[in-house]
Protein backbone atom coordinates (compact mmCIF):
# COMPACT_ATOMS: atom_id res chain seq x y z
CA UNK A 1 -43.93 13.45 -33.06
CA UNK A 2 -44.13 10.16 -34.89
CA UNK A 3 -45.54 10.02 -38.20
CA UNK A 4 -48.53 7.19 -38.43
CA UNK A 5 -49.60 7.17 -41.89
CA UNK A 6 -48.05 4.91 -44.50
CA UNK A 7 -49.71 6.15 -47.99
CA UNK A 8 -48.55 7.28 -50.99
CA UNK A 9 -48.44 10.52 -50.70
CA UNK A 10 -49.23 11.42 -47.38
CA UNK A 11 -49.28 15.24 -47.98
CA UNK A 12 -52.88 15.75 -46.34
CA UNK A 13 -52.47 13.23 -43.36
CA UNK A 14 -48.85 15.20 -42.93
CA UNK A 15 -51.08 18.54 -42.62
CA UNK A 16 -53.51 16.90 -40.33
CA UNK A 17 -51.04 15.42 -37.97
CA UNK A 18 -49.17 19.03 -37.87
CA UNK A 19 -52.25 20.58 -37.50
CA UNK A 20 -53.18 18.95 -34.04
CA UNK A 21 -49.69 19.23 -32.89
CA UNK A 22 -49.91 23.09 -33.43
CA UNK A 23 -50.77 25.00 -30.66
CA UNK A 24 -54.03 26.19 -32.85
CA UNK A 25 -54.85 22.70 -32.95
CA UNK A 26 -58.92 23.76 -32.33
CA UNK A 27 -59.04 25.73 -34.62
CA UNK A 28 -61.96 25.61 -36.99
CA UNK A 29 -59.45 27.18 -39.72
CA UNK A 30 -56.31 25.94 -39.24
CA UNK A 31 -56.58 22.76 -36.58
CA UNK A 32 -56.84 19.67 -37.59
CA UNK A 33 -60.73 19.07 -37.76
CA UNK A 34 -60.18 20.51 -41.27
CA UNK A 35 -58.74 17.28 -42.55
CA UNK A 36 -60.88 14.82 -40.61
CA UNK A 37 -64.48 13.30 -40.99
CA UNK A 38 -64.95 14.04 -37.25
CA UNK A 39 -68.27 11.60 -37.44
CA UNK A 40 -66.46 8.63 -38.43
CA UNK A 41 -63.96 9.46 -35.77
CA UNK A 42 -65.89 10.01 -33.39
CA UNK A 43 -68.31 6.83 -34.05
CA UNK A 44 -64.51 4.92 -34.14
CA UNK A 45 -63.94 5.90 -30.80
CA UNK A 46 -67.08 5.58 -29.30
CA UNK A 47 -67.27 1.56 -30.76
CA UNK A 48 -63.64 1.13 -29.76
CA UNK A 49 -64.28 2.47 -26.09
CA UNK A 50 -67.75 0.48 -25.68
CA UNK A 51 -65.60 -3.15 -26.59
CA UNK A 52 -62.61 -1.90 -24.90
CA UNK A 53 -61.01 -3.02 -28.28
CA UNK A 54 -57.46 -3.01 -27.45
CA UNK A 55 -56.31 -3.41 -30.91
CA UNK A 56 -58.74 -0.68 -31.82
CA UNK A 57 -56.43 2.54 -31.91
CA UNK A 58 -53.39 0.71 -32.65
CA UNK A 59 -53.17 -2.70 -34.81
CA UNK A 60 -56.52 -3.14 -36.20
CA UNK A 61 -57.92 0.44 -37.60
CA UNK A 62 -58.46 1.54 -41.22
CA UNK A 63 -58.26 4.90 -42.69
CA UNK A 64 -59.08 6.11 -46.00
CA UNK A 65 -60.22 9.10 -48.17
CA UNK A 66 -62.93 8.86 -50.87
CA UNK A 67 -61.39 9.63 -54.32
CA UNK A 68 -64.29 9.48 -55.70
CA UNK A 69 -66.37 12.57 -54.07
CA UNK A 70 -65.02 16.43 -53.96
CA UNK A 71 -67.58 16.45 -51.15
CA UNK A 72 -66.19 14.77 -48.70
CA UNK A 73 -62.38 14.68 -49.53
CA UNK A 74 -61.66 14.30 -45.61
CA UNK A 75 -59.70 11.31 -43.95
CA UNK A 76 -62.09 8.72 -42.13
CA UNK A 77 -62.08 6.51 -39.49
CA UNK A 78 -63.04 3.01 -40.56
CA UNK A 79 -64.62 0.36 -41.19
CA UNK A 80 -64.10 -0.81 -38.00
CA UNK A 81 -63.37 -4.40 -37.25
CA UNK A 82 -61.29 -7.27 -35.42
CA UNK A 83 -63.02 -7.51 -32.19
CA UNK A 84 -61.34 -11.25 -31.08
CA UNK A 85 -59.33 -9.67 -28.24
CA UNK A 86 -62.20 -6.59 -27.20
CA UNK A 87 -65.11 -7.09 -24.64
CA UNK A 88 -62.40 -8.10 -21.76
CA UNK A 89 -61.05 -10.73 -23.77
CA UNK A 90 -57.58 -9.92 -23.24
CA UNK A 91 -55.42 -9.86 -20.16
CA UNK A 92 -52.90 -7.30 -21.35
CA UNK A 93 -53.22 -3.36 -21.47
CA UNK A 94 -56.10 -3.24 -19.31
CA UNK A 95 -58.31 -5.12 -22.03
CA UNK A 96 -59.87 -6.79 -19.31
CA UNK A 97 -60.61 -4.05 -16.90
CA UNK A 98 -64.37 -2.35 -17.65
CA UNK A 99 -63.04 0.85 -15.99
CA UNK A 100 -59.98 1.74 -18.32
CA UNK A 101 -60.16 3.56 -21.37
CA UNK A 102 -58.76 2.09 -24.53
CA UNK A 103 -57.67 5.20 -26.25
CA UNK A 104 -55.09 5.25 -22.52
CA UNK A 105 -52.94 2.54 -24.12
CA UNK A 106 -50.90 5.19 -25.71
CA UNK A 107 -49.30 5.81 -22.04
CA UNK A 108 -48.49 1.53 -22.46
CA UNK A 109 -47.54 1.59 -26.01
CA UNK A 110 -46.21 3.62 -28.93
CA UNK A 111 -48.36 1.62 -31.46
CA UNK A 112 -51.29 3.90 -30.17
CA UNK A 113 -51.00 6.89 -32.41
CA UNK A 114 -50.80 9.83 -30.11
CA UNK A 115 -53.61 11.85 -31.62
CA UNK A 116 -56.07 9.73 -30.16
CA UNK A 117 -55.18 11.28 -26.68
CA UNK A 118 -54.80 14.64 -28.57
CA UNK A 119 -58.48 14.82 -30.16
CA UNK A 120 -59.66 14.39 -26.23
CA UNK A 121 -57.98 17.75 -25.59
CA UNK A 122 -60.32 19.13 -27.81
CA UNK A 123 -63.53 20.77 -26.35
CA UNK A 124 -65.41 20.52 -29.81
CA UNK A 125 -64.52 16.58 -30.49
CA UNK A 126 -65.25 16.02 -26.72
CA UNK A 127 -68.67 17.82 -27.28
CA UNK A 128 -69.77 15.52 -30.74
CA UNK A 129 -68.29 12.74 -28.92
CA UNK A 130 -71.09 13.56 -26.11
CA UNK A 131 -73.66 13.73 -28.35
CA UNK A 132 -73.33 11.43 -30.35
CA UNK A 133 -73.14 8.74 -27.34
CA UNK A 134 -76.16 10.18 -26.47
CA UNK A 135 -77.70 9.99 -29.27
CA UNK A 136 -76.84 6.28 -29.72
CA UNK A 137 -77.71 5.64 -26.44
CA UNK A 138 -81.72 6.21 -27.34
CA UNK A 139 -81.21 3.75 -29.97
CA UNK A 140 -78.90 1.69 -31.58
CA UNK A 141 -76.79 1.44 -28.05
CA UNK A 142 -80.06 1.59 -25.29
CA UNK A 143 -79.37 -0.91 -23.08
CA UNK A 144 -82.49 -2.99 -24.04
CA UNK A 145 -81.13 -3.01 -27.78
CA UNK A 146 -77.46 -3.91 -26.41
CA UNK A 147 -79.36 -6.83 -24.74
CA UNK A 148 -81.67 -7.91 -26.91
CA UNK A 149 -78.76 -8.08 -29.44
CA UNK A 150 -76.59 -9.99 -27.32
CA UNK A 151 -79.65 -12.83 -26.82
CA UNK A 152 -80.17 -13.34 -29.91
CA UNK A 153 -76.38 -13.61 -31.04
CA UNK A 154 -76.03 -16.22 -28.15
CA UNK A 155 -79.05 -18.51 -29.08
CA UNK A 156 -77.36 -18.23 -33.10
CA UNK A 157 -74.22 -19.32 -31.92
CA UNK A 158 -75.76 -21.75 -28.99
CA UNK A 159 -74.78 -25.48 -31.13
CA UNK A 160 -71.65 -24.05 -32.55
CA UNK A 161 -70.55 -23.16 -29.36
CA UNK A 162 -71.49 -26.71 -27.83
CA UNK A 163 -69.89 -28.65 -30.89
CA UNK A 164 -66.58 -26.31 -30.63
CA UNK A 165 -65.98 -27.10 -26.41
CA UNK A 166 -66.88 -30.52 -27.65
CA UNK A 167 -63.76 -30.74 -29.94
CA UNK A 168 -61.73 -28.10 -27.99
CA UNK A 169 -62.06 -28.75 -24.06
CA UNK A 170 -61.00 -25.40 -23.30
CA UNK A 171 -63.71 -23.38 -21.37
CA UNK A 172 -62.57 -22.06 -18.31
CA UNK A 173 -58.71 -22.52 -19.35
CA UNK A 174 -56.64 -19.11 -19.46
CA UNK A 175 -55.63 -19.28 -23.92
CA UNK A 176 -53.51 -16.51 -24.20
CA UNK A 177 -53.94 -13.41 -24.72
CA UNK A 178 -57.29 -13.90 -23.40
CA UNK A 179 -58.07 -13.95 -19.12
């Protein structure tokens, strides 16, 4: 397998990648989950998924590890960010389609990192992942809140948005990469 990390050391991000290649890859002892902050991975995927973020598993996502705490020496996923070609804004690898998964770019491009696809083989990472969608779903992600966010981001940007078609006559023109 490809190697994905570019730090330097990479001792523990060598481990974790080995550890969900092995075949005791769910492991609570020796899989991978040991070297992960599964919460900030799992929140990563769940934001990447909900934009269908095409750059989100494979140009545009930050790692890191916090020096600073012994508590939580674990890799994480974020911050997460770069969203100019997600919510069907693109018209390549299915960034347009609302019934594609993002994390299935892998089969369209080796920029994906392969675990992606691996943590999905996972019962316990498919399990958080479940719960934690539902949990966000009650709140933060309730389709009222999704709404209500979405008004009042569109009356904020309402006169910016008429003063930038003003200067740039391009609504309804295909830009590329965008549909």
């Amino acid at each position: 397998f490809e190697r994905n990390f570019n730090t330097r050391d990479g001792a523990q991000e060598r481990r974790f990648e080995d550890a969900l290649a092995s075949e005791s890859y769910a492991s609570p002892i020796a899989g991978y989950r040991q070297f992960i902050d599964l919460r900030s991975f799992v929140d990563n995927f769940i934001i990447n998924e909900l934009s269908g973020n095409v750059d989100g598993y494979r140009a545009s996502t930050f790692f890191f590890k916090d020096k600073e705490s012994s508590a939580n020496n674990k890799l994480q996923a974020g911050p997460i960010w770069d969203f100019n070609i997600a919510f069907g804004n693109a018209s390549y690898n299915h960034g347009n389609d609302p019934y594609w998964w993002a994390h299935d770019q892998f089969a369209l491009s080796n920029f994906v990192p392969w675990w992606w696809n691996g943590f999905m083989t996972d019962s316990i990472f498919k399990t958080e992942l479940r719960c934690r969608y539902m949990e966000l779903r009650g709140n933060v992600l309730s389709e009222q809140n999704l709404y209500s966010y979405i008004d009042s981001k569109a009356a904020e940007l309402s006169e910016a948005q008429a003063r930038n078609f003003a200067r740039y006559p391009i609504l309804g023109q295909v830009i590329y990469p965008n549909p």
